[in-house]
N, C-alpha and C. Protein backbone atom coordinates (compact mmCIF):
# COMPACT_ATOMS: atom_id res chain seq x y z
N UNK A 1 111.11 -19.02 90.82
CA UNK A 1 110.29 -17.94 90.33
C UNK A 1 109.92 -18.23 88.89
N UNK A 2 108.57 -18.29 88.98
CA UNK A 2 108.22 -18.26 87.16
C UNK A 2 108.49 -16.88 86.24
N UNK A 3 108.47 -17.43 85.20
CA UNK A 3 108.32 -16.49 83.83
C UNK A 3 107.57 -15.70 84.01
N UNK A 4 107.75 -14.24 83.16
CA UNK A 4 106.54 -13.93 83.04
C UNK A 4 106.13 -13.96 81.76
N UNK A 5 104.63 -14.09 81.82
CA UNK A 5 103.67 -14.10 80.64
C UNK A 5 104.09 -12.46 79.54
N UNK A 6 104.03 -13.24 78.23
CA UNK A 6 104.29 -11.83 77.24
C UNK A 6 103.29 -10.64 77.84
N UNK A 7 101.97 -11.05 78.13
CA UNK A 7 101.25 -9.75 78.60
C UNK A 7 101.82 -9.06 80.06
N UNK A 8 101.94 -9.98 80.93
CA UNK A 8 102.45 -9.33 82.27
C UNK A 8 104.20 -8.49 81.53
N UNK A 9 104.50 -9.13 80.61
CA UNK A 9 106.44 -8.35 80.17
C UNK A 9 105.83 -7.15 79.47
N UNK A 10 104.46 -7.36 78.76
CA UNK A 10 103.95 -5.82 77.95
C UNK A 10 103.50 -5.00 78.84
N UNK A 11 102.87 -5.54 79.90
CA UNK A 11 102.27 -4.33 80.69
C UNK A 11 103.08 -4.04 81.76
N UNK A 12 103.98 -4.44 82.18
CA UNK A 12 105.69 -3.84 82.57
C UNK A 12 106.14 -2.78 81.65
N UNK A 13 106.23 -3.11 80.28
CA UNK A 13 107.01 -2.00 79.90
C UNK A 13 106.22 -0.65 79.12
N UNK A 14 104.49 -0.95 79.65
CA UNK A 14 103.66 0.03 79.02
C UNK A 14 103.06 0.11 77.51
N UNK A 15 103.32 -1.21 77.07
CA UNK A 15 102.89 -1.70 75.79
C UNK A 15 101.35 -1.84 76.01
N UNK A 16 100.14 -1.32 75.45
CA UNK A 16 99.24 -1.67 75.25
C UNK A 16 98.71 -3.38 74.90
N UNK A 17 98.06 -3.58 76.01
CA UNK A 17 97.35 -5.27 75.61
C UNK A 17 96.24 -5.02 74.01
N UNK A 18 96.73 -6.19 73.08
CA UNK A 18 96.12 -5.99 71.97
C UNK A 18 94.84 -6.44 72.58
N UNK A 19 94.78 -7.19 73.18
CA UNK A 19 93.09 -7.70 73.72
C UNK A 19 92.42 -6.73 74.15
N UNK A 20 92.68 -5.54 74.42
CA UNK A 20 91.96 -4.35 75.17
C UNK A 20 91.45 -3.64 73.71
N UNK A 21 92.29 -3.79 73.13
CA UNK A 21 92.00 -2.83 71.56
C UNK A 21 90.96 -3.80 70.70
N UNK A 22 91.30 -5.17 70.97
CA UNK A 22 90.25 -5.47 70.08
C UNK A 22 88.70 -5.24 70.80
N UNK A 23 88.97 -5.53 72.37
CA UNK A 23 87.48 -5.24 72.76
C UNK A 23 87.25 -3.91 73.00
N UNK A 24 87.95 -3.37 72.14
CA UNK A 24 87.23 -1.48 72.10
C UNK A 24 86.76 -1.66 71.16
N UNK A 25 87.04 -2.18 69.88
CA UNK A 25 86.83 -1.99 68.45
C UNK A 25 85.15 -3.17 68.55
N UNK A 26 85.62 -4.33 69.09
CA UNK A 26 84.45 -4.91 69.41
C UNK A 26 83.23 -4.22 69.85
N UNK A 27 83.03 -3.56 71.22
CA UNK A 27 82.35 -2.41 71.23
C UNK A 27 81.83 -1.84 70.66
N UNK A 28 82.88 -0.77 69.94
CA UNK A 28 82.38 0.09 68.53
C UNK A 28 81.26 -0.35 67.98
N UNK A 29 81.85 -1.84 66.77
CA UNK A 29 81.51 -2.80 65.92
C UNK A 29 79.28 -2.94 66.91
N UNK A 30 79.44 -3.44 67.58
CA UNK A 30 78.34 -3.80 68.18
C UNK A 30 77.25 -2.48 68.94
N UNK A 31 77.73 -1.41 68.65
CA UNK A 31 77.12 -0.10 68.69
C UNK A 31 76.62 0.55 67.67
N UNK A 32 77.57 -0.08 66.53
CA UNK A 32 76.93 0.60 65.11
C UNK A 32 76.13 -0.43 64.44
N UNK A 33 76.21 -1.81 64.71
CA UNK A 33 74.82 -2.43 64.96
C UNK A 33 73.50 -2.24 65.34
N UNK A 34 73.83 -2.11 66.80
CA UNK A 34 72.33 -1.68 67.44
C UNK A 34 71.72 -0.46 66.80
N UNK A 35 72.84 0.53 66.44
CA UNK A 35 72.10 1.71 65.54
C UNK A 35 71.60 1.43 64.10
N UNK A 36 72.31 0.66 63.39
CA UNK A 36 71.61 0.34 62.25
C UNK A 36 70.04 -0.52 62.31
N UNK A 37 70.27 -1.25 63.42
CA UNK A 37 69.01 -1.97 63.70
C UNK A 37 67.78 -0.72 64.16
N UNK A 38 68.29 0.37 64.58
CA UNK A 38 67.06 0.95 65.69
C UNK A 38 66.65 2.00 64.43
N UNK A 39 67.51 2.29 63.51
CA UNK A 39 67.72 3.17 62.29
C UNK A 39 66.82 2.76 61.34
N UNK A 40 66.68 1.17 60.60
CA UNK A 40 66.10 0.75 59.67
C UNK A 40 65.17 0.51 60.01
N UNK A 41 64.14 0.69 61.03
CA UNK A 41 62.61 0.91 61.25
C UNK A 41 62.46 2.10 60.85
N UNK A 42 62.83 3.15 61.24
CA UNK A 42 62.49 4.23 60.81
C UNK A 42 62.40 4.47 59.23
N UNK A 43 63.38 4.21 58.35
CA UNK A 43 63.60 4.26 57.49
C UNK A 43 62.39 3.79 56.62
N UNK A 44 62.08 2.47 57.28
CA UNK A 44 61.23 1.50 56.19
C UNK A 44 59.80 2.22 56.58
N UNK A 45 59.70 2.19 57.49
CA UNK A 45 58.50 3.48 57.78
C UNK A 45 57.45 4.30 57.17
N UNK A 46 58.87 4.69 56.68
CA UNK A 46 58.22 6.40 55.66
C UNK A 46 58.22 5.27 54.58
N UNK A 47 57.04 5.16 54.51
CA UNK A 47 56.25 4.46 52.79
C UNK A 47 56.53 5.28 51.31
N UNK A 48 56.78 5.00 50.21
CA UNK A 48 56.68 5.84 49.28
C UNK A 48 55.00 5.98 49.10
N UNK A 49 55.33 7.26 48.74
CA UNK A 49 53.51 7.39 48.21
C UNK A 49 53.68 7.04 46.74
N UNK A 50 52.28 6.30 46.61
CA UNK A 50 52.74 5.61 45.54
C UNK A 50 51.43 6.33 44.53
N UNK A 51 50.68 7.02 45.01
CA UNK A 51 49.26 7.98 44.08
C UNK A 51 49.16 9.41 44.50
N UNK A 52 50.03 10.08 43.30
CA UNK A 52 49.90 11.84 43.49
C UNK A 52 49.41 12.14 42.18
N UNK A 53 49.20 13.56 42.30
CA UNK A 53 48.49 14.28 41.31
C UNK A 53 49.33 13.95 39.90
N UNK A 54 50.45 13.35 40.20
CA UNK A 54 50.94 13.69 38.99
C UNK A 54 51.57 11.98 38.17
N UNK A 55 51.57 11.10 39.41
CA UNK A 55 51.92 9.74 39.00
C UNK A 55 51.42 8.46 40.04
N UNK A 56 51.37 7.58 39.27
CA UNK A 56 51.06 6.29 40.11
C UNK A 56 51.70 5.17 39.46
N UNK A 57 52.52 4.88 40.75
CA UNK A 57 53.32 3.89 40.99
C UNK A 57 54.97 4.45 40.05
N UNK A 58 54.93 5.87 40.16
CA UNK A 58 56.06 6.21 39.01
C UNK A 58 55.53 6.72 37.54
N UNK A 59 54.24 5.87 37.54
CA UNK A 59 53.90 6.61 35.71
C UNK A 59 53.25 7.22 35.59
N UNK A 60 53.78 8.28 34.88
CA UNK A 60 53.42 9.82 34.99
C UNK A 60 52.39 10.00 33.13
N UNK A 61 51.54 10.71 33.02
CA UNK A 61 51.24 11.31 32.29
C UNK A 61 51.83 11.88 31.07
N UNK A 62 51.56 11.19 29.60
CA UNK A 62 52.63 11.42 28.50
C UNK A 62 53.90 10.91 28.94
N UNK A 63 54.06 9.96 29.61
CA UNK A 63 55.03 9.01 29.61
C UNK A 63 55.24 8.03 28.85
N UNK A 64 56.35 7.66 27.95
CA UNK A 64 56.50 6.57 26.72
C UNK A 64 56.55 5.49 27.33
N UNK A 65 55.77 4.62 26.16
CA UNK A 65 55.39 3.40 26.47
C UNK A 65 56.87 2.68 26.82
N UNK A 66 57.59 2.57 26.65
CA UNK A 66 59.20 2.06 27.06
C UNK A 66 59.02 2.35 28.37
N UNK A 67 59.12 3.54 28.79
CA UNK A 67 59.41 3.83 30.33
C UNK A 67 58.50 3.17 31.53
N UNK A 68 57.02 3.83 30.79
CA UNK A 68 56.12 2.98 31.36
C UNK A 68 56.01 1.10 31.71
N UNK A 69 56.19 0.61 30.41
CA UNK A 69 56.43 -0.74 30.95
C UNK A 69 57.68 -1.27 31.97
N UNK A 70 58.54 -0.11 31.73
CA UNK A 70 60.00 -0.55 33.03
C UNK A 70 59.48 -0.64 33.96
N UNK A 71 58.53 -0.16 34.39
CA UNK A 71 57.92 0.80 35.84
C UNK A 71 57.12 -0.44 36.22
N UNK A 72 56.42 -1.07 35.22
CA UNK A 72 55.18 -2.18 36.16
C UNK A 72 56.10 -3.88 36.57
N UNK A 73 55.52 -4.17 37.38
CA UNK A 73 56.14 -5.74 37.65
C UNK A 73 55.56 -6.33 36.66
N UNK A 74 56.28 -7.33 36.25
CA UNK A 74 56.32 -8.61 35.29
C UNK A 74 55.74 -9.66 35.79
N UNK A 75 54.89 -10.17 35.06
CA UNK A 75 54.38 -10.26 33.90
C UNK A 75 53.73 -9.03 32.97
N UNK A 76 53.40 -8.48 32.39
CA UNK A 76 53.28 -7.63 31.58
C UNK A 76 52.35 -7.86 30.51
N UNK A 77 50.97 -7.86 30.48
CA UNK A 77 49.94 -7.96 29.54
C UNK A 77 49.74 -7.34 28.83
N UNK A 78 49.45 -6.91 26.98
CA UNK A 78 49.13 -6.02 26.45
C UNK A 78 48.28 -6.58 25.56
N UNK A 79 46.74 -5.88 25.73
CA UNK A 79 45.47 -5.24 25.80
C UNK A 79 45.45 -4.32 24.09
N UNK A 80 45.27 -4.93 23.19
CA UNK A 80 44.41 -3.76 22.13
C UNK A 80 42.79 -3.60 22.12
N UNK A 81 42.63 -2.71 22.53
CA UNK A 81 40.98 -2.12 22.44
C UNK A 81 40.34 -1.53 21.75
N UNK A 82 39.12 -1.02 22.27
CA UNK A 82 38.41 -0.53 20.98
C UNK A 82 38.91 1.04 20.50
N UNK A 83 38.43 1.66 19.76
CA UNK A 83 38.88 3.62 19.71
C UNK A 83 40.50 3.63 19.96
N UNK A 84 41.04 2.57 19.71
CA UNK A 84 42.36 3.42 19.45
C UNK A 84 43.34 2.83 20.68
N UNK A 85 42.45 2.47 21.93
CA UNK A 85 43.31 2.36 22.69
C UNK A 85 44.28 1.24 22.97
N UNK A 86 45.34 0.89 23.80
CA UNK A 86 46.15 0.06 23.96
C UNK A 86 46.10 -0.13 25.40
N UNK A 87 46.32 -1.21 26.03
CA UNK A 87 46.53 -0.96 27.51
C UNK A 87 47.69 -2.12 28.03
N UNK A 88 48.38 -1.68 28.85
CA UNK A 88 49.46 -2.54 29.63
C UNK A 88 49.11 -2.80 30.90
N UNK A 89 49.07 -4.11 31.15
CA UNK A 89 48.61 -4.66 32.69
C UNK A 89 49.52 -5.69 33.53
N UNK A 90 49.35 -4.75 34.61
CA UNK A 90 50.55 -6.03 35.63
C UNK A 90 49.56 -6.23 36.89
N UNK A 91 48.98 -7.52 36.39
CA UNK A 91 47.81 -8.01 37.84
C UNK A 91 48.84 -8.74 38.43
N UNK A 92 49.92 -8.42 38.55
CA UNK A 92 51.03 -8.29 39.86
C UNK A 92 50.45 -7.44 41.01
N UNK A 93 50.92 -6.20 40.27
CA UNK A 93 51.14 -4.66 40.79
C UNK A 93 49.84 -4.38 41.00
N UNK A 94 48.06 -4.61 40.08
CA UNK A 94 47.08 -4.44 40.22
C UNK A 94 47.34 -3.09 39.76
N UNK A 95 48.23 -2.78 38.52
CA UNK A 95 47.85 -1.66 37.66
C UNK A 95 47.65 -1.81 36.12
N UNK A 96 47.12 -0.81 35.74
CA UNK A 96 46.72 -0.60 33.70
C UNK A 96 46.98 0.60 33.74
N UNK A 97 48.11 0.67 32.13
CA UNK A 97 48.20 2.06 31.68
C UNK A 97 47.90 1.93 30.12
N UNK A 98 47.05 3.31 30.23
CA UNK A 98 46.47 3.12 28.70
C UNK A 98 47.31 4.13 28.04
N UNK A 99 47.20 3.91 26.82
CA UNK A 99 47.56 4.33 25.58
C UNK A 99 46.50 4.63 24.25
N UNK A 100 46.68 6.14 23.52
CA UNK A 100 45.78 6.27 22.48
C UNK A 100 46.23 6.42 21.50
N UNK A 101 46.10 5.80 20.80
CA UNK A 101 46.38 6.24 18.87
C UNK A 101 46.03 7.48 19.11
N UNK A 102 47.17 8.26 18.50
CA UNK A 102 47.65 10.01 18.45
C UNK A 102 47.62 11.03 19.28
N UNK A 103 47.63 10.09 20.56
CA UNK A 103 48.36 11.09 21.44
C UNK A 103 49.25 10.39 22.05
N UNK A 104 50.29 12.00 23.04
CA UNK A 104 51.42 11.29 23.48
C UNK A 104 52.15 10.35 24.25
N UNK A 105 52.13 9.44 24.70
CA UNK A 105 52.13 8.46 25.86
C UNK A 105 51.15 8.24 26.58
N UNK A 106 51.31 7.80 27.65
CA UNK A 106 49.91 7.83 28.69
C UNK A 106 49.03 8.30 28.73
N UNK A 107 48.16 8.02 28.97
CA UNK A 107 46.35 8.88 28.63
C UNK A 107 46.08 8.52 30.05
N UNK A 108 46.19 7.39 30.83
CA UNK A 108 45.15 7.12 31.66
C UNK A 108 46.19 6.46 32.86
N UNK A 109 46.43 5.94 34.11
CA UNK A 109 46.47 5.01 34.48
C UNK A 109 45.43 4.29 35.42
N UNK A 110 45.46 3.80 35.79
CA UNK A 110 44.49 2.68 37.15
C UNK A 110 44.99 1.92 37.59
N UNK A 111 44.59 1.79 38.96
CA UNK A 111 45.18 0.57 40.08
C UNK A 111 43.88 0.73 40.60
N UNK A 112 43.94 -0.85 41.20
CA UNK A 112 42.90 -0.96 42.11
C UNK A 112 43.76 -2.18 43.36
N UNK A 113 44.49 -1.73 43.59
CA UNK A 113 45.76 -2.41 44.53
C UNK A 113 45.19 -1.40 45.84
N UNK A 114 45.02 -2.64 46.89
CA UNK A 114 44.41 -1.81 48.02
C UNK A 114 45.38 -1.17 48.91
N UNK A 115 46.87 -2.13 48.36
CA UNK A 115 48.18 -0.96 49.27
C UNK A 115 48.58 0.21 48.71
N UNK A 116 48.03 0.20 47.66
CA UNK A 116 48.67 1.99 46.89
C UNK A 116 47.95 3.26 47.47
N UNK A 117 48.69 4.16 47.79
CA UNK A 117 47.84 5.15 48.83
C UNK A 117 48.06 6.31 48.34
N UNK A 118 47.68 7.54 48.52
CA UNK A 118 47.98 9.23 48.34
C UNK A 118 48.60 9.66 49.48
N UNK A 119 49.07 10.43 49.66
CA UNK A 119 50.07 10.73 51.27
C UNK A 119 49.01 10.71 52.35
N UNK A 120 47.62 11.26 52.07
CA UNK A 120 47.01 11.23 53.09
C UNK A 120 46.43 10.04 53.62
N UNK A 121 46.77 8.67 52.60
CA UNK A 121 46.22 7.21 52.96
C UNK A 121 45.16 6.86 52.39
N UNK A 122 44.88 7.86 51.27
CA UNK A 122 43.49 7.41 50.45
C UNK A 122 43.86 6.27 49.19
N UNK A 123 42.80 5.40 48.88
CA UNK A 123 43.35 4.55 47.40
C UNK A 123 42.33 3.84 47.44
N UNK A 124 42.44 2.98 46.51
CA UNK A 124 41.42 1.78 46.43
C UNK A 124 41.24 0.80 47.60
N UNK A 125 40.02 0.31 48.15
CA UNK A 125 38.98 0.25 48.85
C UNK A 125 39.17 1.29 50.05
N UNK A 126 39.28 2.33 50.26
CA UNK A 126 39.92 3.05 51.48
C UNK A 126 38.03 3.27 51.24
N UNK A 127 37.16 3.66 52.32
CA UNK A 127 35.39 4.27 52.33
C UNK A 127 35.65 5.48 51.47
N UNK A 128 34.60 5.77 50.99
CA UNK A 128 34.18 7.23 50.77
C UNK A 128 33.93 8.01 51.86
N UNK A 129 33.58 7.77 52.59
CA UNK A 129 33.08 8.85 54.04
C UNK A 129 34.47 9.05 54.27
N UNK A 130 35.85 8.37 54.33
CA UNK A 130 37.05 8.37 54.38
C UNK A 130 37.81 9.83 53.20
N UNK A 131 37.72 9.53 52.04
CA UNK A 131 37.86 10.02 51.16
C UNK A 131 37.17 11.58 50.95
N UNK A 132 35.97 11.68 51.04
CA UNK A 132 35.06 13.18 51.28
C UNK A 132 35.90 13.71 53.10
N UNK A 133 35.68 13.12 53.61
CA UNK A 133 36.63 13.85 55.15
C UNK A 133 37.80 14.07 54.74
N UNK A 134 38.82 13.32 53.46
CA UNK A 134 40.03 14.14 53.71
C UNK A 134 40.20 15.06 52.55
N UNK A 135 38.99 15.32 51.74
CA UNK A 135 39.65 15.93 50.36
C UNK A 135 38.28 16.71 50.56
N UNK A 136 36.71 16.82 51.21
CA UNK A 136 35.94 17.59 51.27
C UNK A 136 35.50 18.60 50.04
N UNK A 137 35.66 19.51 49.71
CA UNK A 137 35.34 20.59 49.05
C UNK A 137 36.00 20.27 47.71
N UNK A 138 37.25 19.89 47.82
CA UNK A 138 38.03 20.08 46.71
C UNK A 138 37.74 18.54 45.76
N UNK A 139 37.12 18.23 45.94
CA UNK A 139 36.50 16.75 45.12
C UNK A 139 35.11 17.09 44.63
N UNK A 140 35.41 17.06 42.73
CA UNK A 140 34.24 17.04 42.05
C UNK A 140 33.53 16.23 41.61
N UNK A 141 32.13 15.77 41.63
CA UNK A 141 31.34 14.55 41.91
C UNK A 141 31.04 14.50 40.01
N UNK A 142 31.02 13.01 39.66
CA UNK A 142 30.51 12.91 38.76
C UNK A 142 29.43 11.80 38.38
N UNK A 143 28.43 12.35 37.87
CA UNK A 143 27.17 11.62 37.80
C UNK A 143 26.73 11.03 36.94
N UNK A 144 26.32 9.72 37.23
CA UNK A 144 25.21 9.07 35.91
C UNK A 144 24.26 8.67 36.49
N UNK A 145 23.03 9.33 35.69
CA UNK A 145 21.59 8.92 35.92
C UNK A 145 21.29 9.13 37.28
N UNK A 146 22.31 10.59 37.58
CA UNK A 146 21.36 11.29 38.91
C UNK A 146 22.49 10.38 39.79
N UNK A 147 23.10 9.48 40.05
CA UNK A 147 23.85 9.01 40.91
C UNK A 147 25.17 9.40 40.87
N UNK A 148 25.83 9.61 42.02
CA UNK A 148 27.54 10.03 42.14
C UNK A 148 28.42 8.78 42.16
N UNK A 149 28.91 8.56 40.74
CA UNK A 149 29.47 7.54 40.71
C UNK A 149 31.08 7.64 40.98
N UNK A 150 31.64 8.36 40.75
CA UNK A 150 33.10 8.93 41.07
C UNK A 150 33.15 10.67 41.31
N UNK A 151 34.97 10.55 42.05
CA UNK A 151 35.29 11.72 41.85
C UNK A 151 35.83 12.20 41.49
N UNK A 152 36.08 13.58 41.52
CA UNK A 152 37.56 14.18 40.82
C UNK A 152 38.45 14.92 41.85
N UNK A 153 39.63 14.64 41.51
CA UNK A 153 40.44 15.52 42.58
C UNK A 153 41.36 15.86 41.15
N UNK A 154 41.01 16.87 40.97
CA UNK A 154 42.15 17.48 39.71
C UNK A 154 42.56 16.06 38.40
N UNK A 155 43.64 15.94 38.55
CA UNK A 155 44.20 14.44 37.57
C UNK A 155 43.56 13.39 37.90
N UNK A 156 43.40 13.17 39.40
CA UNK A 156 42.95 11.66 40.11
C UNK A 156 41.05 11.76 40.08
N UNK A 157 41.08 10.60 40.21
CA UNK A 157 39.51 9.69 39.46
C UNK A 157 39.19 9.15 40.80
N UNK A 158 38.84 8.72 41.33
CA UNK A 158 38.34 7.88 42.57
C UNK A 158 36.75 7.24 42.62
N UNK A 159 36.78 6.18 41.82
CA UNK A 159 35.15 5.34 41.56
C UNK A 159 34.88 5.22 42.84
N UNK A 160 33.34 5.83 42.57
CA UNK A 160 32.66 4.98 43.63
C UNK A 160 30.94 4.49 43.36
N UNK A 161 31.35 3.73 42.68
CA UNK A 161 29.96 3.57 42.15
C UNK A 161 28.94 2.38 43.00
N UNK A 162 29.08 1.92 44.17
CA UNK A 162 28.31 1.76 45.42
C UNK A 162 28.02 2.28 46.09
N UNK A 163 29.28 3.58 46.36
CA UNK A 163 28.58 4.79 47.31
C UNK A 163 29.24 4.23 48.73
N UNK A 164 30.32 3.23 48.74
CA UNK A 164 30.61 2.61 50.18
C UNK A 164 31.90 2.78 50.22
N UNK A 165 32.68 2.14 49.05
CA UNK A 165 33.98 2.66 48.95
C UNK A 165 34.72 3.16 47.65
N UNK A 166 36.18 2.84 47.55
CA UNK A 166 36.64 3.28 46.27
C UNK A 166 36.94 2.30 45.55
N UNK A 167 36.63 1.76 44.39
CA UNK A 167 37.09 0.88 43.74
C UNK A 167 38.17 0.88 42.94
N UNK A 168 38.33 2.10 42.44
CA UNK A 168 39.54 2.15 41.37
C UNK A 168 40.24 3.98 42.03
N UNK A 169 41.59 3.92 41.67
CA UNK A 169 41.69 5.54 41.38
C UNK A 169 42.35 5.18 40.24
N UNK A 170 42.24 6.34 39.33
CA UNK A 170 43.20 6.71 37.94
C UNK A 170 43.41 7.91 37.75
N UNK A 171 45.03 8.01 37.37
CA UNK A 171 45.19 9.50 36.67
C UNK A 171 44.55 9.46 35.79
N UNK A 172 44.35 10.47 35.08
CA UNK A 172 43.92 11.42 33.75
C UNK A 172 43.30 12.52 33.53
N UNK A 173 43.52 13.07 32.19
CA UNK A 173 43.01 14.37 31.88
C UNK A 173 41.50 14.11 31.14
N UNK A 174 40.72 14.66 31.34
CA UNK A 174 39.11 14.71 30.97
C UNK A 174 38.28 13.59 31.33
N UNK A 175 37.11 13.56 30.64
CA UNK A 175 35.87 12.64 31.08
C UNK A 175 36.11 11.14 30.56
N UNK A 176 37.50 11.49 29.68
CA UNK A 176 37.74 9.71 29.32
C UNK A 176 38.11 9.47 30.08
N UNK A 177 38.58 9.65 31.41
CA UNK A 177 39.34 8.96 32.11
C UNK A 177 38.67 8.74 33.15
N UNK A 178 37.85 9.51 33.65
CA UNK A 178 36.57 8.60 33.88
C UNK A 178 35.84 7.33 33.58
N UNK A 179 35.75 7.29 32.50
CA UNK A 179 35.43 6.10 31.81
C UNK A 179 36.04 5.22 31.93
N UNK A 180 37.35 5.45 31.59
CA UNK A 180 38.34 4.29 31.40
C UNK A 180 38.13 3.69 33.14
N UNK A 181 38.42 4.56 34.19
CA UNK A 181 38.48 4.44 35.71
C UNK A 181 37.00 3.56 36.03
N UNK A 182 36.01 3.85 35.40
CA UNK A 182 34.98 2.77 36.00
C UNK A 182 34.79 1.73 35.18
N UNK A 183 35.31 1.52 34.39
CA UNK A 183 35.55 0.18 33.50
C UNK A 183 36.53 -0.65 33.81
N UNK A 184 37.10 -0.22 34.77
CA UNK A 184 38.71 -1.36 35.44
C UNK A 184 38.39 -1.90 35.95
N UNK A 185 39.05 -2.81 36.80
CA UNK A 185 39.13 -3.73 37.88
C UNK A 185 38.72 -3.12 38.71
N UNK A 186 38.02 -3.40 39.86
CA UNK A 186 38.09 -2.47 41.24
C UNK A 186 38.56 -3.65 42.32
N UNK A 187 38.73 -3.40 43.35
CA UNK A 187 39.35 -3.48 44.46
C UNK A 187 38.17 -4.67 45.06
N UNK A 188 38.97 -5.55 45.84
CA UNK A 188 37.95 -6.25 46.59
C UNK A 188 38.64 -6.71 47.60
């Protein structure tokens, strides 16, 4: 008569086989896998919006120039202009934030980065026929020489000075920022 095997003497005396425990835990282990896998689509999903009324790409309005430059990807260009202004550029990121002699931080920003969007998916090159269907009424047209060259949605700027799509959006407060917004880069 042979021996018996340590497992056949454990499961005689009601000792749990460690091999059963590890392939429970194995199990487990390979369940909270598949969920992390089926999990991180979702996750990556939900996009940050990266153009609201109140910031783009993070830089907000009267925001210090310190903070502001944390915020753009590197390389980091700085721009002295005419009237005062200053501007910081990351043709990384495909943004500029301006700055004015005597006032407080930020005056302006612009992107013309065709992945930066508003929650509803609007940004640079998104159509205008796109842009008037999702903002309609509440977008104020601004004109030169009889033509609608941009718009306004409150803070946000949206060039369109072809009339086909958007070339630039920029925060800002008043008609400089207008200016500044059709004097940028636009989108191609």
């Amino acid at each position: 008569m042979r021996s018996a095997t340590a497992n056949q003497a454990n499961a005689r005396t009601g000792i749990a086989h460690s091999s059963t425990l590890r392939h429970g835990m194995r199990r487990i282990a390979i369940a909270l896998v598949f969920a992390v896998f089926l999990i991180a689509p979702l996750a990556s999903a939900q996009k940050a919006i990266d153009i609201t009324p109140d910031y783009i790409v993070g830089i907000k309005l009267s925001m210090t120039k310190a903070k502001a430059t944390r915020l753009l990807a590197k390389p980091v260009r700085v721009d002295r202009l005419e009237d005062g202004y200053e501007r910081l550029v990351s043709g990384r990121q495909k943004v500029e934030v301006y700055f004015r002699k005597g006032a407080k931080g930020v005056v302006v920003v612009t992107t013309w980065n065709r992945t930066l969007k508003t929650d509803e998916g609007i940004g640079p090159c998104s159509s205008v026929a796109a842009l008037k269907r999702t903002y309609g009424k509440q977008l104020q047209p601004f004109r030169q020489g009889g033509k609608v060259i941009a718009y306004r949605l409150g803070n946000l700027v949206f060039t369109a000075e072809g009339g086909k799509r958007v070339g630039v959006v920029a925060l800002g407060r008043g008609t400089a920022a207008n200016y500044v917004a059709l004097n940028a880069p636009e989108c191609v």
